[in-house]
N, C-alpha and C. Protein backbone atom coordinates (compact mmCIF):
# COMPACT_ATOMS: atom_id res chain seq x y z
N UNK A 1 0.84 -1.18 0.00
CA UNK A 1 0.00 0.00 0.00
C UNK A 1 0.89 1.24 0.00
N UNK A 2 1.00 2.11 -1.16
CA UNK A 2 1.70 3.48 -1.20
C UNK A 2 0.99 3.95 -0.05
N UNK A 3 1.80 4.79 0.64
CA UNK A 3 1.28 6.08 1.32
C UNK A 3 2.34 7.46 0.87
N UNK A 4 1.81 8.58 0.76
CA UNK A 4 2.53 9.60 0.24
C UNK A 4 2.32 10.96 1.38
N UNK A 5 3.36 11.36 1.49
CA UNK A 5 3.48 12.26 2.72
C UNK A 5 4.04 13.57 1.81
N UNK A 6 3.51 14.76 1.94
CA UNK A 6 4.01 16.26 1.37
C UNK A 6 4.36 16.53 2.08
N UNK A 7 5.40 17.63 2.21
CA UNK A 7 6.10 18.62 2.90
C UNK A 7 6.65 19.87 2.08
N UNK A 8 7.41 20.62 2.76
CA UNK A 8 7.77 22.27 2.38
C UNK A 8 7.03 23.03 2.68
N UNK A 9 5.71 23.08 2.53
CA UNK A 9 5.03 24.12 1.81
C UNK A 9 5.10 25.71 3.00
N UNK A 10 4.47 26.46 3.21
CA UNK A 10 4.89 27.85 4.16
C UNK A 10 4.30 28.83 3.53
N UNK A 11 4.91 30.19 3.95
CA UNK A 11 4.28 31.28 3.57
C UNK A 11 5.69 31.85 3.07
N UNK A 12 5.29 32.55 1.71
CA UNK A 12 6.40 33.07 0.76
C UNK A 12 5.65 34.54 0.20
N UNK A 13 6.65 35.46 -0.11
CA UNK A 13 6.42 36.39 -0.21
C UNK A 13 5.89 36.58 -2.12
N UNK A 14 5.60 37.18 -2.42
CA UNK A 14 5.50 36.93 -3.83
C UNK A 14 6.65 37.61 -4.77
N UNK A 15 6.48 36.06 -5.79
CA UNK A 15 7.92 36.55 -6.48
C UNK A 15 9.31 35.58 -5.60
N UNK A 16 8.58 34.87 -4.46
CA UNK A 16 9.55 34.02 -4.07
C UNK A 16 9.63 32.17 -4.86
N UNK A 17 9.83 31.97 -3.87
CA UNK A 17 10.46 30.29 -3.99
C UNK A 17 10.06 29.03 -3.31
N UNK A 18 9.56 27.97 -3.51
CA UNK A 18 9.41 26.78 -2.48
C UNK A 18 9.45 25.64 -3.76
N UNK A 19 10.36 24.71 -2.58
CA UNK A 19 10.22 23.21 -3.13
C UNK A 19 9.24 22.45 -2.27
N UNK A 20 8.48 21.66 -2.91
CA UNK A 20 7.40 21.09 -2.18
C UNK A 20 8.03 19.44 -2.37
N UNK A 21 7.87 18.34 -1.38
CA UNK A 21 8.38 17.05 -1.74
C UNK A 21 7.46 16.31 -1.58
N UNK A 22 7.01 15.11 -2.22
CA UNK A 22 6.16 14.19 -1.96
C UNK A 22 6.97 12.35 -1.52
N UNK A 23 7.20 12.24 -0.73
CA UNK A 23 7.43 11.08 -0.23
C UNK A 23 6.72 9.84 0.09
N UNK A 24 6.99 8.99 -0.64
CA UNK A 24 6.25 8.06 -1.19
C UNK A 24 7.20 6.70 0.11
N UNK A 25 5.99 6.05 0.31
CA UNK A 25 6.66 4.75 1.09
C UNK A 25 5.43 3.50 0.92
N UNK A 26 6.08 2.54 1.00
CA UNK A 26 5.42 0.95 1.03
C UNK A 26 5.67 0.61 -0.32
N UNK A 27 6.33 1.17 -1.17
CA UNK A 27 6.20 0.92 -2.62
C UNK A 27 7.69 2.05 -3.66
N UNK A 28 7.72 1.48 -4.89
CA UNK A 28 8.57 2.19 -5.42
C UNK A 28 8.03 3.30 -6.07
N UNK A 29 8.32 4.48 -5.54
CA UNK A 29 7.33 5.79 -6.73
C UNK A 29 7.56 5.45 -8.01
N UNK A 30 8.38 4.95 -8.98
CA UNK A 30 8.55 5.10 -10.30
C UNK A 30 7.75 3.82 -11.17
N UNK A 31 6.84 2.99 -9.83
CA UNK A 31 6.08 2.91 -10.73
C UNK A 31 4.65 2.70 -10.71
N UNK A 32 4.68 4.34 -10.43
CA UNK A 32 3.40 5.67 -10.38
C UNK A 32 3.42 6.75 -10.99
N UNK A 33 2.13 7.18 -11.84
CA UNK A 33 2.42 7.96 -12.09
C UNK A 33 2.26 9.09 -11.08
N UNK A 34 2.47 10.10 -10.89
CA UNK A 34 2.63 10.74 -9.83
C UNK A 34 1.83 12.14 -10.43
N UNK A 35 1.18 13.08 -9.52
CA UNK A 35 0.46 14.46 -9.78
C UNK A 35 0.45 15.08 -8.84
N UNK A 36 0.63 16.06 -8.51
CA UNK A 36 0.69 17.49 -7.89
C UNK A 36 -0.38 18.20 -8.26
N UNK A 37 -1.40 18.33 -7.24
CA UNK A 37 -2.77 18.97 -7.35
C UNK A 37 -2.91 20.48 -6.63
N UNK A 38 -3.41 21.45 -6.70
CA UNK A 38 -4.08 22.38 -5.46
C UNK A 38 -5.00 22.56 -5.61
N UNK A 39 -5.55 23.30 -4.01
CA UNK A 39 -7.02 23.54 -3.52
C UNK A 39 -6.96 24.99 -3.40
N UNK A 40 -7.69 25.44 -3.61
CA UNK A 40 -7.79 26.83 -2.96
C UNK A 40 -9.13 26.92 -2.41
N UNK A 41 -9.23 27.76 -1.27
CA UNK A 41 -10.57 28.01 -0.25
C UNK A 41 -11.85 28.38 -1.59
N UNK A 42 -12.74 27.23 -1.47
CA UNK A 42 -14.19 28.07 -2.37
C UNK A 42 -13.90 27.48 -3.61
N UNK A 43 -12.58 26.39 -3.94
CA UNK A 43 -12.84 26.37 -5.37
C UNK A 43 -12.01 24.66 -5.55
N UNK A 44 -12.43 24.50 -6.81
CA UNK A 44 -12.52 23.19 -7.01
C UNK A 44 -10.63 22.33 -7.05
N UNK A 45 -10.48 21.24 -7.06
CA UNK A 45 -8.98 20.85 -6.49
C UNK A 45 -8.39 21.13 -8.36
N UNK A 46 -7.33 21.63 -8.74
CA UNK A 46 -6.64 21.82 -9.98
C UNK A 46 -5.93 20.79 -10.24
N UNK A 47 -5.23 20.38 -11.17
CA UNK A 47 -3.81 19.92 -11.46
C UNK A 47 -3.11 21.10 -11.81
N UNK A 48 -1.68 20.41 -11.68
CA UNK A 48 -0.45 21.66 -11.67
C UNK A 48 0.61 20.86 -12.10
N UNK A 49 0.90 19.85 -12.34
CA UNK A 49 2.33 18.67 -12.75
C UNK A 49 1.95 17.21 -12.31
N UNK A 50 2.43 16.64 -13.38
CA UNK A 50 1.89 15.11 -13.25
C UNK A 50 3.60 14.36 -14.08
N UNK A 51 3.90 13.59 -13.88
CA UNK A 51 5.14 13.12 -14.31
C UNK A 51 4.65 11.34 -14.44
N UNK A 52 5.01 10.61 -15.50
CA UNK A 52 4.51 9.40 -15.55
C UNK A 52 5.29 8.30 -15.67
N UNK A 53 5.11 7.33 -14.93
CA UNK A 53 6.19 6.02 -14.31
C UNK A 53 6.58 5.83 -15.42
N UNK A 54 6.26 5.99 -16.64
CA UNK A 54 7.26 5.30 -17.93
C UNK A 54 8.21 6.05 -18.54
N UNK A 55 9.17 6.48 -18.72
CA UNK A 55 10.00 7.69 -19.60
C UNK A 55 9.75 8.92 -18.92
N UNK A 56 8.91 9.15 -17.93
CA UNK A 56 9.37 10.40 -16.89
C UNK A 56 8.37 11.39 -17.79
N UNK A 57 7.62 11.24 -18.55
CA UNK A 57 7.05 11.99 -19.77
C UNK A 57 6.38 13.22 -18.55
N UNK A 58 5.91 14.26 -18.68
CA UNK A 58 5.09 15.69 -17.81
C UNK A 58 4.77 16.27 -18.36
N UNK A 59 3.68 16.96 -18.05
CA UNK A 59 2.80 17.58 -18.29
C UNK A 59 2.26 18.80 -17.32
N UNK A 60 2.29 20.02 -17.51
CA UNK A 60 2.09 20.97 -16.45
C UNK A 60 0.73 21.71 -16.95
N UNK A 61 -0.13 22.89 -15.68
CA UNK A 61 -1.30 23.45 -16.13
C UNK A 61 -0.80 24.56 -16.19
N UNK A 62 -1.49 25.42 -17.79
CA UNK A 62 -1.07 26.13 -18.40
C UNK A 62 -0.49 27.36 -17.12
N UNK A 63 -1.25 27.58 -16.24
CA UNK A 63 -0.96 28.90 -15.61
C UNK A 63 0.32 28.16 -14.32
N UNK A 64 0.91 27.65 -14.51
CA UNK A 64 2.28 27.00 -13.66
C UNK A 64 3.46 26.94 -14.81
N UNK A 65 3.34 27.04 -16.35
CA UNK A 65 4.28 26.76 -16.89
C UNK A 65 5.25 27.64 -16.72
N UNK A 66 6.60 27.14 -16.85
CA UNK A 66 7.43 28.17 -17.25
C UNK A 66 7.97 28.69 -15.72
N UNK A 67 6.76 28.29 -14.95
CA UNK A 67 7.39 28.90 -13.20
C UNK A 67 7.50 27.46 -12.06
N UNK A 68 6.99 26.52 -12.49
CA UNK A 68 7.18 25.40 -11.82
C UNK A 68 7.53 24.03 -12.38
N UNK A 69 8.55 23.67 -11.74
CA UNK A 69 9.28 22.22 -12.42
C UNK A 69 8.78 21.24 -11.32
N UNK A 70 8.33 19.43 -12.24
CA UNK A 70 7.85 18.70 -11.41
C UNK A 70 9.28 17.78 -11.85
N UNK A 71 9.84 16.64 -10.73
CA UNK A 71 10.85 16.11 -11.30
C UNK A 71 10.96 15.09 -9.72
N UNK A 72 11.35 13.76 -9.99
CA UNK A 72 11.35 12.65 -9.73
C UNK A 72 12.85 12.08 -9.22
N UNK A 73 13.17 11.69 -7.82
CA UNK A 73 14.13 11.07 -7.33
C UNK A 73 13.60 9.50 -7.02
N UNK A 74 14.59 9.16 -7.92
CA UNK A 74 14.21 7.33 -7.48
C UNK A 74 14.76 6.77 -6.34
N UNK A 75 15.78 7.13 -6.55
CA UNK A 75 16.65 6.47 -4.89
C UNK A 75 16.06 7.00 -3.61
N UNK A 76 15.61 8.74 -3.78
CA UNK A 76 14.77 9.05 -2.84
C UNK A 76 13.51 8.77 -2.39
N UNK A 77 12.83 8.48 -3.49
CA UNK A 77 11.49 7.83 -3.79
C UNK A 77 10.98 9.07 -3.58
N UNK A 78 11.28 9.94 -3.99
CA UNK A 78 10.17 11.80 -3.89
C UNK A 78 10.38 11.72 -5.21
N UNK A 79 8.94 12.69 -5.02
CA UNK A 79 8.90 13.61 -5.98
C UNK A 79 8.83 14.96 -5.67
N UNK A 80 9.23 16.22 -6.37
CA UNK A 80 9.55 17.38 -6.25
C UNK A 80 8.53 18.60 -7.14
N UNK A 81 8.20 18.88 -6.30
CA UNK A 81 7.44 20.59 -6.69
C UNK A 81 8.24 21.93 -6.87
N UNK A 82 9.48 22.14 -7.58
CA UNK A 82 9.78 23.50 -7.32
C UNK A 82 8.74 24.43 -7.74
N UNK A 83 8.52 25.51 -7.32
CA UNK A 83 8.09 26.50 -7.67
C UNK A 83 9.07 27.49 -7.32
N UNK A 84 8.79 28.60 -8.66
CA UNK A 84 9.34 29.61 -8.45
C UNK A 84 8.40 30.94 -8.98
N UNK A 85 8.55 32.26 -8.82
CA UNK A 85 7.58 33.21 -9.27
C UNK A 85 6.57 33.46 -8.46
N UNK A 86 6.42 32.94 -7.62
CA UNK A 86 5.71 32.43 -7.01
C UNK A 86 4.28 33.97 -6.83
N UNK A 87 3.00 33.87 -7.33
CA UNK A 87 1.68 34.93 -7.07
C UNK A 87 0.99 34.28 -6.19
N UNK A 88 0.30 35.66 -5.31
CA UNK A 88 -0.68 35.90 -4.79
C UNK A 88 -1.86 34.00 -4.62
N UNK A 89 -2.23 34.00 -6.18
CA UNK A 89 -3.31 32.92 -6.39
C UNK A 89 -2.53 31.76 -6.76
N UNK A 90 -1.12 31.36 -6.44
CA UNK A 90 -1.05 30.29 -5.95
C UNK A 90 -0.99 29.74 -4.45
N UNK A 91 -1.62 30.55 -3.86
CA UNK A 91 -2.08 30.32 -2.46
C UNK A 91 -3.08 29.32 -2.83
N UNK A 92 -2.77 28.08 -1.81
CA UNK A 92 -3.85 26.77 -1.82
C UNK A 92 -2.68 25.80 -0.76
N UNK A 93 -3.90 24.52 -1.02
CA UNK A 93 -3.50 23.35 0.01
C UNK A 93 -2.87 23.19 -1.28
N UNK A 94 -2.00 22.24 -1.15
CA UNK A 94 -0.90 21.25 -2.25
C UNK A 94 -0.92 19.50 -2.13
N UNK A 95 -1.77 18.81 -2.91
CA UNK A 95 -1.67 17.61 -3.00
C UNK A 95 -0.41 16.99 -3.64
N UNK A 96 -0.28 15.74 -3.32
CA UNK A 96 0.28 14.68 -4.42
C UNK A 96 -0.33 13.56 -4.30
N UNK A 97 -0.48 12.92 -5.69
CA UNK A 97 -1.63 11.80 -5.91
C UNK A 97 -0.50 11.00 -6.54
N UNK A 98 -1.09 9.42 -6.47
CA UNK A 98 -0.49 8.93 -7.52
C UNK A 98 -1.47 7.62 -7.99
N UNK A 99 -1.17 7.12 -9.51
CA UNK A 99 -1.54 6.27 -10.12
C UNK A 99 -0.66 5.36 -10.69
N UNK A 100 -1.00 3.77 -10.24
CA UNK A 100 0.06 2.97 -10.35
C UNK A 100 -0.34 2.03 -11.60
N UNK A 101 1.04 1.67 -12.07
CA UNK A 101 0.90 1.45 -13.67
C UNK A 101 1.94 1.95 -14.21
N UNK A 102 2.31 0.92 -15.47
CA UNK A 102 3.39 1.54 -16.53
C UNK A 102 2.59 2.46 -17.57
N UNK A 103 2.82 3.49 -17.14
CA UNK A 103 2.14 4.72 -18.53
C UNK A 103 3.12 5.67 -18.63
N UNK A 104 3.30 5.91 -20.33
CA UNK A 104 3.93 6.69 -21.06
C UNK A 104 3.93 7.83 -20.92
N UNK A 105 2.42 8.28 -20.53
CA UNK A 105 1.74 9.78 -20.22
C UNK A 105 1.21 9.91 -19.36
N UNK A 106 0.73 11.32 -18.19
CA UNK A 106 -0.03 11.13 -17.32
C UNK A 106 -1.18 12.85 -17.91
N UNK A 107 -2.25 12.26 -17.39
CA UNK A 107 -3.24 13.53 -17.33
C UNK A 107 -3.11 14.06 -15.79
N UNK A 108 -3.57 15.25 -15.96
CA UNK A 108 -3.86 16.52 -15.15
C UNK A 108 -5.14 16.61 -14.93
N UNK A 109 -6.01 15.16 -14.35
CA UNK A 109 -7.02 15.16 -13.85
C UNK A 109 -7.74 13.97 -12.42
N UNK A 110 -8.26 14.67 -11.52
CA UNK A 110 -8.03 14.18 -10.50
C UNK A 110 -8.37 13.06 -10.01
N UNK A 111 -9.31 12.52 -10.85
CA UNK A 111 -10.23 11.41 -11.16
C UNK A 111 -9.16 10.28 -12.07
N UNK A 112 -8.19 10.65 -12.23
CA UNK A 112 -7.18 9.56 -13.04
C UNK A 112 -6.09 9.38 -11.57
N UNK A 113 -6.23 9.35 -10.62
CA UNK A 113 -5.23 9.26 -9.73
C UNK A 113 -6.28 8.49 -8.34
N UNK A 114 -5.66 7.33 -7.58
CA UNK A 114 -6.46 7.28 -6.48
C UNK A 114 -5.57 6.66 -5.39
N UNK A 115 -4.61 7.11 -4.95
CA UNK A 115 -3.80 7.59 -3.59
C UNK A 115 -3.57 8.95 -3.31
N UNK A 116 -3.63 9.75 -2.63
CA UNK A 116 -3.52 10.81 -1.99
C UNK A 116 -2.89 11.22 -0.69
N UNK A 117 -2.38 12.11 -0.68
CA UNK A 117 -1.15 12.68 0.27
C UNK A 117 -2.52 13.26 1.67
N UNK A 118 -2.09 13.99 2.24
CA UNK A 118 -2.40 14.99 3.61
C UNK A 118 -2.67 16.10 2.66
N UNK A 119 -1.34 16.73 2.63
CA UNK A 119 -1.77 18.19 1.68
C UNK A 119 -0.54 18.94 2.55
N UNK A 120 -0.30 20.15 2.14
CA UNK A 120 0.78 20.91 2.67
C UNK A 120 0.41 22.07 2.18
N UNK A 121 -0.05 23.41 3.09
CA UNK A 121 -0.56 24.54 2.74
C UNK A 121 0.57 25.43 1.83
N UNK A 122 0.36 26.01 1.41
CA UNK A 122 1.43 27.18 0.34
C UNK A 122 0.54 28.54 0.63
N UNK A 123 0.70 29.82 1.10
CA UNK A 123 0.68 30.78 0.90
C UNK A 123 1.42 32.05 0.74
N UNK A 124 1.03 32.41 -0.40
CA UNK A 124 2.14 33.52 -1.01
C UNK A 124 1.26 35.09 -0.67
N UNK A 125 1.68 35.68 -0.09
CA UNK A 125 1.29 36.70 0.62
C UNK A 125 2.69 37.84 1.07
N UNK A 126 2.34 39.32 1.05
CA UNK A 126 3.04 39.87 1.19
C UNK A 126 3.24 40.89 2.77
């Protein structure tokens, strides 16, 4: 039975920085696909990076590109959230899900994933 534990997350100023980690135990993360979700108060859970047990293939949501890298330690068995750039409305809880299976690709939807982390708050506030 995976269980997946988040950590990092805090309060960052905007325009700052956080690595978020997802630690995976009872099982090997790589072969899961793995997703990085948020919540924000009043609104429905997003995807934000999904990385997939076969060839590492990812996929990010449009408004994270370019400011957040998702990326995979095997020996560690994490997976990694950097963010950087960090706005205002990426204030939310921070999931990691995963779906187990050899797949090439993963979607950015929450209903394709069924293990789930705690969550680890992120607020970017000044």
């Amino acid at each position: 039975q995976l269980q997946l534990v988040e950590s990092g997350g805090g309060l960052v100023m905007p325009g700052g920085s956080l690595r978020l980690s997802c630690t995976a135990s009872g099982s090997r993360v790589d072969y899961y696909n793995i997703g990085w979700f948020r919540q924000a108060p009043g609104k429905e859970r997003e995807g934000v990076a999904c990385i997939s047990s076969s060839r590492g293939s990812i996929n990010y949501a449009d408004s994270v590109k370019g400011r957040f890298t998702i990326s995979r330690d095997n020996p560690k068995n994490t997976v990694y959230l950097q963010m950087n750039s960090l706005k205002p409305e990426d204030t939310a809880i921070y999931y990691c899900a995963a779906l187990r299976g050899i797949f090439r690709t993963c979607v950015l939807s929450a209903s394709n994933f069924d293990s789930w982390g705690q969550g680890t708050q992120v607020t970017v506030s000044s």
